[in-house]
N, C-alpha and C. Protein backbone atom coordinates (compact mmCIF):
# COMPACT_ATOMS: atom_id res chain seq x y z
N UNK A 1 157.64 100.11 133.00
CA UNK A 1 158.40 101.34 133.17
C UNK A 1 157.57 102.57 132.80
N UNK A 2 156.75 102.27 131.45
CA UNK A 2 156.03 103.42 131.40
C UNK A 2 154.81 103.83 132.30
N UNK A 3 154.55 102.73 133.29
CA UNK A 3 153.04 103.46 134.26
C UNK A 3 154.02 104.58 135.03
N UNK A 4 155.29 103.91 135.57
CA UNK A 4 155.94 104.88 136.66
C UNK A 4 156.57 105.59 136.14
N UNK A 5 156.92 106.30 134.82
CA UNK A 5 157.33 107.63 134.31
C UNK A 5 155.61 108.41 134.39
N UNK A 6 154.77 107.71 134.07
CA UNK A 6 153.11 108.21 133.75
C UNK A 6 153.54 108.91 135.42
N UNK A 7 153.20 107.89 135.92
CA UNK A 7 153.05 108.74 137.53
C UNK A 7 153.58 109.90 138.34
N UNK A 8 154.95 109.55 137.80
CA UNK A 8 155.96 110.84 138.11
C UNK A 8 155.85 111.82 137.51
N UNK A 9 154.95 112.01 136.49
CA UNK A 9 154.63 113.14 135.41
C UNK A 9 153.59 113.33 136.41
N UNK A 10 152.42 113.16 136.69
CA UNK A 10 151.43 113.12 137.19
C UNK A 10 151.79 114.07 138.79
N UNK A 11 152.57 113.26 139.59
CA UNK A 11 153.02 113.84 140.68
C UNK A 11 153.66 115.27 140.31
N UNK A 12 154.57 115.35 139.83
CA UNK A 12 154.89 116.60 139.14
C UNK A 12 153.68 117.56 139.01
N UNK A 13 153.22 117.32 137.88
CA UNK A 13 152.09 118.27 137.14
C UNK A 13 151.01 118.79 138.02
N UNK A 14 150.58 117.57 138.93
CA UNK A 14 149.18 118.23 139.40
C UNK A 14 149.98 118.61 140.85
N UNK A 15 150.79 118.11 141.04
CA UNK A 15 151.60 118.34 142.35
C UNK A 15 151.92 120.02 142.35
N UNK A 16 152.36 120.41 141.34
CA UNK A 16 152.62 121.87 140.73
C UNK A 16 150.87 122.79 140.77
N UNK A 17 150.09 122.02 140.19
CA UNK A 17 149.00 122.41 140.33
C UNK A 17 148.37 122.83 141.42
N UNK A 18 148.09 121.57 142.41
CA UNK A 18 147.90 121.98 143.72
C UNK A 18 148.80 123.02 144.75
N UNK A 19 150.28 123.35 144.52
CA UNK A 19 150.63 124.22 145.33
C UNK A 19 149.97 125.08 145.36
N UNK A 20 148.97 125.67 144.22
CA UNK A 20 148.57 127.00 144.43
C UNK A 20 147.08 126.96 144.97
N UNK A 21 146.88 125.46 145.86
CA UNK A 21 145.66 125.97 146.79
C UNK A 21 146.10 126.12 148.07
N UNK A 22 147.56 125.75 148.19
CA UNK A 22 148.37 126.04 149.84
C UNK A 22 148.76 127.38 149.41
N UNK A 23 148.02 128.41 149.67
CA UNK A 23 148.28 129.86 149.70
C UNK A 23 149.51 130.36 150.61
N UNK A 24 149.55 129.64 152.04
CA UNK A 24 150.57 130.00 152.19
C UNK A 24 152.15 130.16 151.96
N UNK A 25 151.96 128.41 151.69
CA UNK A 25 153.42 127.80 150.87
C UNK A 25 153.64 128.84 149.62
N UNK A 26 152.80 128.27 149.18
CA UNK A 26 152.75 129.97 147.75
C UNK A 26 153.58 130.59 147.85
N UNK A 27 153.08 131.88 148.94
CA UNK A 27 153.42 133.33 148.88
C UNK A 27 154.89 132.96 149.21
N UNK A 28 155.40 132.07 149.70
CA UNK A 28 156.63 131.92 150.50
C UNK A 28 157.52 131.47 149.20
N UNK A 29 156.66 130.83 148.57
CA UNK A 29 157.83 130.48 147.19
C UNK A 29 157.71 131.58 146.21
N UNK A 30 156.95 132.47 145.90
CA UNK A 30 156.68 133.81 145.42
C UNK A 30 158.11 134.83 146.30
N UNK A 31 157.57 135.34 147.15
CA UNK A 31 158.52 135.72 148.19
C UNK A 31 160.40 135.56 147.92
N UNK A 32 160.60 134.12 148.01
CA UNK A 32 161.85 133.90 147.63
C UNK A 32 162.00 133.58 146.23
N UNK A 33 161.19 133.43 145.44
CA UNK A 33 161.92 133.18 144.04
C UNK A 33 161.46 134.38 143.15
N UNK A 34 160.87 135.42 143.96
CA UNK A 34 160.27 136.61 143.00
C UNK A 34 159.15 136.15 142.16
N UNK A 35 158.09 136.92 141.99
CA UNK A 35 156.56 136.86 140.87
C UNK A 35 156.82 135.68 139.52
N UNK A 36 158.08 136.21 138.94
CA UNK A 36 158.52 136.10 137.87
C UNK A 36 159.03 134.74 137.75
N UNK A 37 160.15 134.65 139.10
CA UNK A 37 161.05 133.39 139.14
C UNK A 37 159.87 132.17 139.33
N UNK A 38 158.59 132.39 140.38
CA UNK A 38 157.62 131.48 140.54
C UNK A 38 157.14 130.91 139.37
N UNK A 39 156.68 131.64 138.00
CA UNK A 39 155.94 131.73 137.25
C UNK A 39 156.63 130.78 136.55
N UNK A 40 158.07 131.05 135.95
CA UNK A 40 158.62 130.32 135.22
C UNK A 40 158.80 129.05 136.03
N UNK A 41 159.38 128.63 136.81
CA UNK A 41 159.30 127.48 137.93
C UNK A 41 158.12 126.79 137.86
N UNK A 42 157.04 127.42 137.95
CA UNK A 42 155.73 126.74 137.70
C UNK A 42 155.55 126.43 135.73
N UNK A 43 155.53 127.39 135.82
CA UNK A 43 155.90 126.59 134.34
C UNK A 43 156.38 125.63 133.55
N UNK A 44 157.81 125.70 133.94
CA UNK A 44 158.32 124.39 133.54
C UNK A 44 158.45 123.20 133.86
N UNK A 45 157.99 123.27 135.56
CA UNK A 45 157.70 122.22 136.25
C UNK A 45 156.40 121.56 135.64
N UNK A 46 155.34 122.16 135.36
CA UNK A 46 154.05 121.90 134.75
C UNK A 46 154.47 121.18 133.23
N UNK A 47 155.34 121.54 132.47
CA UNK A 47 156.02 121.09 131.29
C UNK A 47 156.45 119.44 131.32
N UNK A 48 157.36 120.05 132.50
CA UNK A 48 158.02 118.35 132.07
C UNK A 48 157.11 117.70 132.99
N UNK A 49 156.43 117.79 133.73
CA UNK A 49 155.04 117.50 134.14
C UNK A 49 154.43 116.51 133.13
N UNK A 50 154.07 117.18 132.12
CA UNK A 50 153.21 116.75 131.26
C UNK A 50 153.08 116.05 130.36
N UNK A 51 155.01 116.28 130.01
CA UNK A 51 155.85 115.47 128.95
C UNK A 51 156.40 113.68 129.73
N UNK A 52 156.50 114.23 131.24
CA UNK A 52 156.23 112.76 131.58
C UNK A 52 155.35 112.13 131.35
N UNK A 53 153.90 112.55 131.78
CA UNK A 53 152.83 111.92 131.89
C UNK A 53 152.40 111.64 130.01
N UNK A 54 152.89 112.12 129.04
CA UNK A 54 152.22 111.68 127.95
C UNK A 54 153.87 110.93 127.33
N UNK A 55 154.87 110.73 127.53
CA UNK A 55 156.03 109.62 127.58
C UNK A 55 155.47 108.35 128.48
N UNK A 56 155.38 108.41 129.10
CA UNK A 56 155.24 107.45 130.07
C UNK A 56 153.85 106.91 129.51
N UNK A 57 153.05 107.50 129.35
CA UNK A 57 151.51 106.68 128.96
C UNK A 57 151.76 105.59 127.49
N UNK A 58 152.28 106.62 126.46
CA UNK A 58 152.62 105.80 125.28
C UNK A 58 153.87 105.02 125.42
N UNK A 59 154.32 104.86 126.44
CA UNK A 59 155.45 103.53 126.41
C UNK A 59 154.78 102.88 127.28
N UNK A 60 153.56 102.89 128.11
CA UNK A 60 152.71 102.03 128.70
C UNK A 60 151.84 101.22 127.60
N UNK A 61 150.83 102.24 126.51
CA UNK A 61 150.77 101.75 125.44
C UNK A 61 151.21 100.92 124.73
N UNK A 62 152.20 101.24 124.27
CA UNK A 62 153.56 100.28 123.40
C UNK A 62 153.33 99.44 124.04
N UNK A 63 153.39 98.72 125.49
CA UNK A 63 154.29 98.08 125.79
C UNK A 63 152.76 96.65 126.25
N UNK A 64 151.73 97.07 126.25
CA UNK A 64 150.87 96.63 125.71
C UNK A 64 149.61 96.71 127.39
N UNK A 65 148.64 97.38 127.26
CA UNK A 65 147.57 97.58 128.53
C UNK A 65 147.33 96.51 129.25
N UNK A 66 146.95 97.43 130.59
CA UNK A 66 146.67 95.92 131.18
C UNK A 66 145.25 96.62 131.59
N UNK A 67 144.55 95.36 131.08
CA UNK A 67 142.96 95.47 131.45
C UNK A 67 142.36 95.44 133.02
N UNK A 68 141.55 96.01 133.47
CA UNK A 68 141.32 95.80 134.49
C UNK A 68 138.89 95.44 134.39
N UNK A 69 138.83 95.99 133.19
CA UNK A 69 137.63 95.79 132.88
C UNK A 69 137.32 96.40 131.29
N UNK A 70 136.01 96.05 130.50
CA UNK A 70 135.77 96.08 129.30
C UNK A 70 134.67 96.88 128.94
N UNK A 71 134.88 98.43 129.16
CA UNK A 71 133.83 99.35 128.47
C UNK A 71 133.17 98.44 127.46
N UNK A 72 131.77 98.84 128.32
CA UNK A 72 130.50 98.53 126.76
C UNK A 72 131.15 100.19 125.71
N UNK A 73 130.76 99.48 124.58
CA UNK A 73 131.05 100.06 123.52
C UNK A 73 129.95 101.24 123.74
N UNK A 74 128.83 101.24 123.94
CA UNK A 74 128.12 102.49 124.61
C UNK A 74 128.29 103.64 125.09
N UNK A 75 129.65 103.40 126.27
CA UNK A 75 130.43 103.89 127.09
C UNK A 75 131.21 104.92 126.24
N UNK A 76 131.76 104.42 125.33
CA UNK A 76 132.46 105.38 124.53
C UNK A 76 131.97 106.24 123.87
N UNK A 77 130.57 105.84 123.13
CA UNK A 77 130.09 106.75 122.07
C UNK A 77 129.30 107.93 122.93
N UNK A 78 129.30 107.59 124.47
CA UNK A 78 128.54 108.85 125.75
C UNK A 78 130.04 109.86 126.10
N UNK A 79 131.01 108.87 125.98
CA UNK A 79 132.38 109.74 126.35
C UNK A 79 132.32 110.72 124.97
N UNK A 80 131.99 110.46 123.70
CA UNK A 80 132.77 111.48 122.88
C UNK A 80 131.22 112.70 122.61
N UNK A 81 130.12 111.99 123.35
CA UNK A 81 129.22 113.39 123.53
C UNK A 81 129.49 114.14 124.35
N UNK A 82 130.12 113.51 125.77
CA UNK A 82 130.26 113.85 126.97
C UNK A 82 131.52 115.11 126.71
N UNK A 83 132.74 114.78 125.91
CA UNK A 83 133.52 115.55 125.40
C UNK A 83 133.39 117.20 125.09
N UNK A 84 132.32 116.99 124.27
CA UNK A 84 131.77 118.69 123.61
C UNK A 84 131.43 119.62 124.90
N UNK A 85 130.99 119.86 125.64
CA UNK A 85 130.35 120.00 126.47
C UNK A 85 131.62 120.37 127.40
N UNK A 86 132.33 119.32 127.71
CA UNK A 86 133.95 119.57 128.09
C UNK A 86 134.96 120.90 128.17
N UNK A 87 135.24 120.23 126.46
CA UNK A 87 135.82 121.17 125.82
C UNK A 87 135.26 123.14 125.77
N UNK A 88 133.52 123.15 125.17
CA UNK A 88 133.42 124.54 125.63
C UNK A 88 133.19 125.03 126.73
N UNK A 89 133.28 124.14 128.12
CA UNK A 89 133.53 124.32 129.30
C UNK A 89 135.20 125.19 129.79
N UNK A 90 135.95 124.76 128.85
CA UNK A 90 137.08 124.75 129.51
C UNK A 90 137.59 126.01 128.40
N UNK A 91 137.24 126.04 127.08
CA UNK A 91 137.05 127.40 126.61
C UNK A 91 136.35 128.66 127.32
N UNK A 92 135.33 128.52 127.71
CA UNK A 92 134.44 129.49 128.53
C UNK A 92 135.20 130.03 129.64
N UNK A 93 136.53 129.44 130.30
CA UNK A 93 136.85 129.75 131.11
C UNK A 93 137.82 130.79 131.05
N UNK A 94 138.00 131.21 129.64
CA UNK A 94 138.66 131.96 129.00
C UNK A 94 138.05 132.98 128.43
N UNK A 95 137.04 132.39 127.54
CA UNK A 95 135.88 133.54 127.05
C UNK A 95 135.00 133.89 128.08
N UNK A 96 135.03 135.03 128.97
CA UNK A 96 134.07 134.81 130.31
C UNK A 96 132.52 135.40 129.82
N UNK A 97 131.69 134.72 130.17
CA UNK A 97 130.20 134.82 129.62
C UNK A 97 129.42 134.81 130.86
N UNK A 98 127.96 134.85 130.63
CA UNK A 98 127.36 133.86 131.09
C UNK A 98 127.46 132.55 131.77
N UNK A 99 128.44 131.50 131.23
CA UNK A 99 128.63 130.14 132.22
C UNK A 99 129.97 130.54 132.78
N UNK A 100 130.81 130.87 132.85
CA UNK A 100 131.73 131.50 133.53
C UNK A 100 130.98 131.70 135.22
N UNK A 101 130.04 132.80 134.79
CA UNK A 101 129.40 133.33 136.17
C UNK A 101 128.72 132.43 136.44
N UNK A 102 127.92 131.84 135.46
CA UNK A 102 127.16 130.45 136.19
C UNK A 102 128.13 129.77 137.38
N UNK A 103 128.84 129.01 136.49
CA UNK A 103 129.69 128.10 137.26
C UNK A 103 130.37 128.27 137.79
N UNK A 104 131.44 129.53 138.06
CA UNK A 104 132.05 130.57 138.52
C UNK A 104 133.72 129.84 138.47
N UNK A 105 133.49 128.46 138.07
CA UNK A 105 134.80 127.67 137.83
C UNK A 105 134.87 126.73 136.33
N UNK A 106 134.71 127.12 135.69
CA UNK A 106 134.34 126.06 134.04
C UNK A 106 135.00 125.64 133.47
N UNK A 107 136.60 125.65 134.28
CA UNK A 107 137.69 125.26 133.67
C UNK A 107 137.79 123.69 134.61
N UNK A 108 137.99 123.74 135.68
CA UNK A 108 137.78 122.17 136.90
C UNK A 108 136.13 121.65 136.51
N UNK A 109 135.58 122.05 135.83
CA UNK A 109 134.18 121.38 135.58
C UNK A 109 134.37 121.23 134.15
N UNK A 110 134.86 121.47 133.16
CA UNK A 110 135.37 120.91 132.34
C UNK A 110 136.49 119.63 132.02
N UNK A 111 137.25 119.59 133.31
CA UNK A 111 138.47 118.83 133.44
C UNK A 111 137.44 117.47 134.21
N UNK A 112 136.71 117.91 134.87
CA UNK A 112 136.06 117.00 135.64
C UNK A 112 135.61 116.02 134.70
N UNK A 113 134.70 116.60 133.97
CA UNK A 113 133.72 116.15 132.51
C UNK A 113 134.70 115.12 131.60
N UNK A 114 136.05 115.97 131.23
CA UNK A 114 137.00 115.06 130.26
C UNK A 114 137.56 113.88 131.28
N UNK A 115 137.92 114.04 132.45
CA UNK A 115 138.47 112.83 133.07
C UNK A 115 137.00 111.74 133.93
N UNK A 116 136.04 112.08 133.93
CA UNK A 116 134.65 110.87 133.72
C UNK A 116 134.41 110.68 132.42
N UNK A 117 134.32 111.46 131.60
CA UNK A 117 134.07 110.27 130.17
C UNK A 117 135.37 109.36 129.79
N UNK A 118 136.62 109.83 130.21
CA UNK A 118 137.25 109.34 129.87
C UNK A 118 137.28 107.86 130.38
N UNK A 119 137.22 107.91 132.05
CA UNK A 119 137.17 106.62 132.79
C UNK A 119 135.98 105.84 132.49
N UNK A 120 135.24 106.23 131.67
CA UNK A 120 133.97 105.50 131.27
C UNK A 120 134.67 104.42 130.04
N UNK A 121 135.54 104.93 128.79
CA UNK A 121 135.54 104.72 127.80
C UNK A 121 136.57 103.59 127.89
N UNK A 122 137.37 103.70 129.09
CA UNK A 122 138.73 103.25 129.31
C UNK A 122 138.72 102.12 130.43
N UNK A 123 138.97 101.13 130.12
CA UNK A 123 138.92 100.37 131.39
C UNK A 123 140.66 99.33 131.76
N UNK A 124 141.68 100.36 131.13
CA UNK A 124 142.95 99.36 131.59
C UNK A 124 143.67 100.44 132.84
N UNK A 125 144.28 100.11 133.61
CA UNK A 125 145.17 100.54 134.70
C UNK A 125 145.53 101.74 134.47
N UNK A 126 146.44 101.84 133.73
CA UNK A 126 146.97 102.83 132.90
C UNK A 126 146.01 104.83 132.78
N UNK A 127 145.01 104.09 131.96
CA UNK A 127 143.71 104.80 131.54
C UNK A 127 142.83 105.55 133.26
N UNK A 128 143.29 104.46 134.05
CA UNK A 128 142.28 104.56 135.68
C UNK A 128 142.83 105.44 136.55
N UNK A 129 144.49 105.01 136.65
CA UNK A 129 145.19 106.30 137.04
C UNK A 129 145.37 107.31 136.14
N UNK A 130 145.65 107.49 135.16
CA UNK A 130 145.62 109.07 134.92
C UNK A 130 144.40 109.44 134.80
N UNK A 131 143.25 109.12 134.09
CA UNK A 131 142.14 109.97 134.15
C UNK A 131 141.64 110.09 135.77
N UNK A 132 141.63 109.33 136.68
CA UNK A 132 141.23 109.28 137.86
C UNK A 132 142.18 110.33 138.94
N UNK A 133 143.56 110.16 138.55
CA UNK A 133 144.20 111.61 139.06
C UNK A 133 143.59 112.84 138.77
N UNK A 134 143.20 112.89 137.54
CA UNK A 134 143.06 114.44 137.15
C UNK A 134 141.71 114.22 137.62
N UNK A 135 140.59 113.51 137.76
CA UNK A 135 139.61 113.82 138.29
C UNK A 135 139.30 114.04 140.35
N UNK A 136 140.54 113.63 140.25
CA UNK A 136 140.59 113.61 141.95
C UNK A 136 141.27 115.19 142.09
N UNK A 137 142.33 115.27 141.22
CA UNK A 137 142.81 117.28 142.04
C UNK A 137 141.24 117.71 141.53
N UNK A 138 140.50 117.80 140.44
CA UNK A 138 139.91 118.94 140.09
C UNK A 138 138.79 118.40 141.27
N UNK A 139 138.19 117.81 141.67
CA UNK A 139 137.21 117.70 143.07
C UNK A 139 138.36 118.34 144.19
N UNK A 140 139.47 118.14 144.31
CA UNK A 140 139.98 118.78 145.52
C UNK A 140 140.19 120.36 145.25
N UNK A 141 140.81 120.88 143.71
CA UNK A 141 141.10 122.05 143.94
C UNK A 141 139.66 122.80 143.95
N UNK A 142 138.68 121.88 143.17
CA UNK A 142 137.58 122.62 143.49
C UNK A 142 137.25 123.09 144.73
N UNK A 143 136.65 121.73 145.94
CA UNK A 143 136.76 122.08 147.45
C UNK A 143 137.78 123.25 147.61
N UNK A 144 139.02 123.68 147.78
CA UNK A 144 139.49 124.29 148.26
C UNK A 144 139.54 125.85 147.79
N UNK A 145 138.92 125.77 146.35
CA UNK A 145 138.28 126.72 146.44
C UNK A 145 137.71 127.29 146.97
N UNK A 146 136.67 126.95 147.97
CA UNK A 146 135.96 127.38 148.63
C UNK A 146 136.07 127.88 149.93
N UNK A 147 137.59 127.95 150.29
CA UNK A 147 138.29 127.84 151.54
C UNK A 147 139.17 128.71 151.60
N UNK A 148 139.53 129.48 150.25
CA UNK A 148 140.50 130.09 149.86
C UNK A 148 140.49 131.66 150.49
N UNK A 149 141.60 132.22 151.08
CA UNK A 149 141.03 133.44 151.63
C UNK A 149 140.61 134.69 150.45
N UNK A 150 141.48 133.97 149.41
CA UNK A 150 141.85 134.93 148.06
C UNK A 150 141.04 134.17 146.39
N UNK A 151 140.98 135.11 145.81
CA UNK A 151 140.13 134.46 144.72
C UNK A 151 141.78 133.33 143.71
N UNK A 152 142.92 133.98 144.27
CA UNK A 152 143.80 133.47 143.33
C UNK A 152 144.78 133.96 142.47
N UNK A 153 143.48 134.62 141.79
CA UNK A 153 144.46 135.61 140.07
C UNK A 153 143.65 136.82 140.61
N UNK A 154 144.48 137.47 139.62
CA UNK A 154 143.31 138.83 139.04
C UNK A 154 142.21 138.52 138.15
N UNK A 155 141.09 139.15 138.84
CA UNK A 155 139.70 139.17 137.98
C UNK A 155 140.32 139.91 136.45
N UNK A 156 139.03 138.93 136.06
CA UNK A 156 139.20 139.31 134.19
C UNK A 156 137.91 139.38 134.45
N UNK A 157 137.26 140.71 133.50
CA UNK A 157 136.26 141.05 133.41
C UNK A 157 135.16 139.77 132.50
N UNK A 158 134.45 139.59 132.69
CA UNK A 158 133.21 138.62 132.22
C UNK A 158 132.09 139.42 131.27
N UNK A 159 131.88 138.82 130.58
CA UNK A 159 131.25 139.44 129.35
C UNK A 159 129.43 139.08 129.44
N UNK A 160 128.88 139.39 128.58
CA UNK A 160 127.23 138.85 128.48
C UNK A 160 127.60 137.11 127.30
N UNK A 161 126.11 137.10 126.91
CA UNK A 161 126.05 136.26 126.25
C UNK A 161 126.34 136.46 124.95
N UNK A 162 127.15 136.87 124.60
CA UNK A 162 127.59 137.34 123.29
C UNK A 162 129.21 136.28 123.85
N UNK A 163 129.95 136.67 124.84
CA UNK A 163 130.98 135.77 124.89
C UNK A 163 130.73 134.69 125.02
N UNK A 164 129.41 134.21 125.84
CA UNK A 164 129.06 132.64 125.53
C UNK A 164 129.33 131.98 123.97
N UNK A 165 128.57 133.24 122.80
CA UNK A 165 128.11 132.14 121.95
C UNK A 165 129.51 131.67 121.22
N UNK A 166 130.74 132.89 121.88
CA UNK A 166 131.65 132.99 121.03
C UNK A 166 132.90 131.87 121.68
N UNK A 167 132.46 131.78 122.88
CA UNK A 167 133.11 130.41 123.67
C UNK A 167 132.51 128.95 123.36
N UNK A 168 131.06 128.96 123.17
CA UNK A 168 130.62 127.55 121.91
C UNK A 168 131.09 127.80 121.01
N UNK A 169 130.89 128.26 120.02
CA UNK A 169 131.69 127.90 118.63
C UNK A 169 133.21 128.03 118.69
N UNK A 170 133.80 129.08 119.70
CA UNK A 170 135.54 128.07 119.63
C UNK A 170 135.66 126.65 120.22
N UNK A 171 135.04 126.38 121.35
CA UNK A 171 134.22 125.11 121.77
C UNK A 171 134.36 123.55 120.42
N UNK A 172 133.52 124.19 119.90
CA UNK A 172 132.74 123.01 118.92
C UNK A 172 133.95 123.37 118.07
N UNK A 173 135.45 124.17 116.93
CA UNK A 173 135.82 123.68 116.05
C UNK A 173 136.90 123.19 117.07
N UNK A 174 137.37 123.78 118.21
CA UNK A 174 138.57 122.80 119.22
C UNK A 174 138.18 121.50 119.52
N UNK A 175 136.91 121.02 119.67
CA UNK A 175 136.35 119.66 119.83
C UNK A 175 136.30 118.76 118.78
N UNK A 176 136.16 119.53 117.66
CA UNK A 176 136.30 119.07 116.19
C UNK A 176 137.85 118.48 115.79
N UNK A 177 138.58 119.80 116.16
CA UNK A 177 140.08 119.60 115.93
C UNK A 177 140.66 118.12 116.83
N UNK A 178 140.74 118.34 118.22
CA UNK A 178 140.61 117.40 119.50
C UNK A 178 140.45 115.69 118.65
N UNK A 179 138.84 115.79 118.20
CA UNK A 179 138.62 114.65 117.59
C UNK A 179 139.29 113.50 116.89
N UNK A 180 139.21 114.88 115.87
CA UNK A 180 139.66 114.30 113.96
C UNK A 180 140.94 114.73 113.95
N UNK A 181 142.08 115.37 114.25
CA UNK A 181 142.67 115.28 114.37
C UNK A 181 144.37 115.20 115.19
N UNK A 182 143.82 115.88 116.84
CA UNK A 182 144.96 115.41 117.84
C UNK A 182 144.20 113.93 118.29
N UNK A 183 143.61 113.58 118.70
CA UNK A 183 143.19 111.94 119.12
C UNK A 183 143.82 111.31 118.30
N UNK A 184 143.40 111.02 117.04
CA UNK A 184 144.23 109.87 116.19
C UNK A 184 145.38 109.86 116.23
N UNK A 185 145.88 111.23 115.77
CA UNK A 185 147.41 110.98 115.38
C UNK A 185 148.03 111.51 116.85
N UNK A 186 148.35 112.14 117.60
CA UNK A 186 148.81 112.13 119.33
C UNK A 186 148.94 110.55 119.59
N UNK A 187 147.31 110.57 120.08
CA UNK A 187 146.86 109.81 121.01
C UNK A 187 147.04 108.16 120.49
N UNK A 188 146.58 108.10 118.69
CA UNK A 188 146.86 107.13 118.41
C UNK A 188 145.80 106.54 118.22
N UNK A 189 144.01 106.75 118.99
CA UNK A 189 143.08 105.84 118.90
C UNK A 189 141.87 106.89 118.18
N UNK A 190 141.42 106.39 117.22
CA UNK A 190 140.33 107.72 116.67
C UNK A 190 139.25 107.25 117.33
N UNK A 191 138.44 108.38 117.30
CA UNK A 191 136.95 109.01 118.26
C UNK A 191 135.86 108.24 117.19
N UNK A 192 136.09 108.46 115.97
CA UNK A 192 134.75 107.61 115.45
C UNK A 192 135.17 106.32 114.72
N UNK A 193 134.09 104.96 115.15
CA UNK A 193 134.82 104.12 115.04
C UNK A 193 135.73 103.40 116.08
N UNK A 194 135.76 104.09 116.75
CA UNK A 194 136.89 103.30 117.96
C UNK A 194 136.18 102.45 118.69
């Protein structure tokens, strides 16, 4: 029961996600539900989105994994380097710097990063579809980025390397936090040692 609440969270969430590379559908649900009405709609759809997909995973958990293959223990200790790197990826996309403009997307190249280490570390069903969903929209919304007539949002101005250094070090104590303490107690499995 819990893979198919996982999934329906999943469908939901990124399903919500992806509407906003069908620009047209968009404007049309903008249009009739007003700026505002969209926003919240997307919102809470993205919510219980999410609350499925992390219900549904830990009653998949509980209820006990099903293996499909057996990460070398290797695998894991590259996932929780692979992590850092992630994480001030997906900060940066906030603090705009330097990799901001590099990458001009550091938030789907961060998501990318957390859902391959993850499928590295993880080898039950469970673990394959969700990290493998989220790594499949962020390759698609990426592509369609590129297709887009519109950038999306409003530009936020981008900073020098002074917002870089200040997007690594929120980076590295959110990766810290992430670690030592949402992994264990959330998630249930700790990062060192595991």
């Amino acid at each position: 029961m819990g893979l198919l609440v996982m999934i329906l969270g999943l469908i939901l969430f990124l399903g919500v996600h992806t509407l906003t590379t069908q620009r047209e559908l968009r404007a049309r649900f903008v249009v009739s539900m007003g700026e505002g009405g969209y926003k919240i709609g997307y919102a809470l759809a993205s919510i219980a989105g999410l609350a499925l997909i992390v219900w549904g995973f830990a009653d998949y958990r509980a209820a006990g994994m099903w293996d499909v293959w057996s990460p070398p223990t290797a695998f894991k200790h590259i996932t929780v380097a692979l992590m850092l790197p992630a994480v001030i990826l997906v900060v940066a996309s906030y603090i705009r710097g330097r990799i901001y403009a590099t990458l001009k997307h550091p938030m789907l190249a961060g998501v990318k990063l957390w859902a391959a280490a993850h499928l590295l570390a993880n080898g039950d069903i469970g673990s394959i579809i969700l990290f493998g969903s989220f790594l499949g929209w962020a390759v698609f919304d990426r592509i369609s980025l590129k297709h887009r007539p519109d950038a999306g949002a409003p530009p936020i101005p981008v900073g020098g390397p002074g917002n870089d250094l200040i997007a690594i070090a929120v980076g590295i104590v959110a990766y810290l936090a992430l670690a030592f303490a949402f992994h264990p107690v959330v998630i249930g499995v700790p990062v060192v040692g595991a």
